[in-house]
Protein backbone atom coordinates (compact mmCIF):
# COMPACT_ATOMS: atom_id res chain seq x y z
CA UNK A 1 28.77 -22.17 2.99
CA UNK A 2 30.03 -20.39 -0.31
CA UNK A 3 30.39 -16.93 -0.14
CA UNK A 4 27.55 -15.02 -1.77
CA UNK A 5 26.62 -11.26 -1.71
CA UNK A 6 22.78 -10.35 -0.70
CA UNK A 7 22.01 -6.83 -1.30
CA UNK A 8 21.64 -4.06 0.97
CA UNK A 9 17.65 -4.41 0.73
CA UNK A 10 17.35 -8.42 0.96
CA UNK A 11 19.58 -7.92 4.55
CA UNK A 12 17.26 -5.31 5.22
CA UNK A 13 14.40 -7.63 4.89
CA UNK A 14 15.73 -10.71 6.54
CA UNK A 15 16.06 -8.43 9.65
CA UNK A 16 12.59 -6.93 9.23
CA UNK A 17 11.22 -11.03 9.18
CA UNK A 18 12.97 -11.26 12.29
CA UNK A 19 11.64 -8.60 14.19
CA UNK A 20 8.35 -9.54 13.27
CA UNK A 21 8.61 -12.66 14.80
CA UNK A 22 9.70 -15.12 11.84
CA UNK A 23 12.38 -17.83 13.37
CA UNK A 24 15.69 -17.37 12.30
CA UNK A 25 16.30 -20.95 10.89
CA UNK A 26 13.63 -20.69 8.65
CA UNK A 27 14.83 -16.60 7.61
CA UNK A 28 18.73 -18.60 7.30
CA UNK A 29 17.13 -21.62 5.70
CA UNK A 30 15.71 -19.32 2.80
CA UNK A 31 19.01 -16.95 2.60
CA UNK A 32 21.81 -19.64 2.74
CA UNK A 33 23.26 -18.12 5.21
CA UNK A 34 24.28 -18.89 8.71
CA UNK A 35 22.56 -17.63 12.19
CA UNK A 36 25.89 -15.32 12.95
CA UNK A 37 25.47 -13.78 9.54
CA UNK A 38 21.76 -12.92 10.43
CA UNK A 39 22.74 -11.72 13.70
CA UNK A 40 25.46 -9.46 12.08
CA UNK A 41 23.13 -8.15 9.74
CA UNK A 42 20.41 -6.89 12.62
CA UNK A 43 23.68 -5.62 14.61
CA UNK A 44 24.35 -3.64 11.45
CA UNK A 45 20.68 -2.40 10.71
CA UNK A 46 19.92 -1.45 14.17
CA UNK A 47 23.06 0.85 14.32
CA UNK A 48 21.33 3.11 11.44
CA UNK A 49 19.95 6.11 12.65
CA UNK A 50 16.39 5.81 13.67
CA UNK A 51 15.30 8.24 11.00
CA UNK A 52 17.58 6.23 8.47
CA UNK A 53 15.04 3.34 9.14
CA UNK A 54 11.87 5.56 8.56
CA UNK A 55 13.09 6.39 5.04
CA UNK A 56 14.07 2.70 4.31
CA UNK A 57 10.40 1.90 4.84
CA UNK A 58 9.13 5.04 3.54
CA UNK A 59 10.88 3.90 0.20
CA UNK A 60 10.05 0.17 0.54
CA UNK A 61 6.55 2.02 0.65
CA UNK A 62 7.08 3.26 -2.68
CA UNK A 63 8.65 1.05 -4.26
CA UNK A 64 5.45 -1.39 -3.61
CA UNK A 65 2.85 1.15 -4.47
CA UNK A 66 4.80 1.94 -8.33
CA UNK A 67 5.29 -1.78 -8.53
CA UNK A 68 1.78 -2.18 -8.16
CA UNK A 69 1.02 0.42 -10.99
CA UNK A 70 3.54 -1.28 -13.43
CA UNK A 71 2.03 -4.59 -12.75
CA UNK A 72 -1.46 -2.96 -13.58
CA UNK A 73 -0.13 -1.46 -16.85
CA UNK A 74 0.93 -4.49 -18.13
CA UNK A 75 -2.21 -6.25 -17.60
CA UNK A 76 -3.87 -2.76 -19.75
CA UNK A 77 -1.77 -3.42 -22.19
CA UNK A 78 -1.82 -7.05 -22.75
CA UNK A 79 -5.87 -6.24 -22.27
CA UNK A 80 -5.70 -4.13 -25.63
CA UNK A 81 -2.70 -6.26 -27.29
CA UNK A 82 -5.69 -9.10 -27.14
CA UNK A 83 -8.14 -6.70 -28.65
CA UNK A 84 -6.41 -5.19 -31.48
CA UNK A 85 -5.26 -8.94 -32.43
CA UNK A 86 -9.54 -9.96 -32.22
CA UNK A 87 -9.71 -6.92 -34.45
CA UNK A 88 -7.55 -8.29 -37.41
């Protein structure tokens, strides 16, 4: 397979599948990647410190929750783009 770069946060998530139970072929099938490159990646997660993983999720949290809020702005907005146009 070509070389390709994932970022920090898509390994992070590939391992996360994992643990909760998603096969890895399907989790490699997605990525491109091979089965040792998955296991390397949850050798590498699993050596962060325990609190290290607590603020990944924390943030993964967050990041959610103010995606949320953007993607409920937009729909505001494109609510009163449509009414100032029915307004013309």
């Amino acid at each position: 397979m070509a070389h390709k770069h994932h970022p920090k946060e898509a390994r992070i998530r590939a391992v996360q599948q994992q643990d909760g139970g998603r096969p890895a072929s399907e989790i490699c099938k997605d990525m491109n990647i091979t089965p040792a490159t998955l296991k390397r990646w949850r050798d590498q997660l699993h050596l962060l410190a325990p609190s290290d993983a607590v603020k990944m999720r924390e943030q993964e949290k967050l990041i959610e929750h103010m995606a949320r809020i953007v993607a409920d702005q937009a729909v505001r907005m494109r609510i009163m783009e449509i009414a100032l146009q029915k307004k013309r």
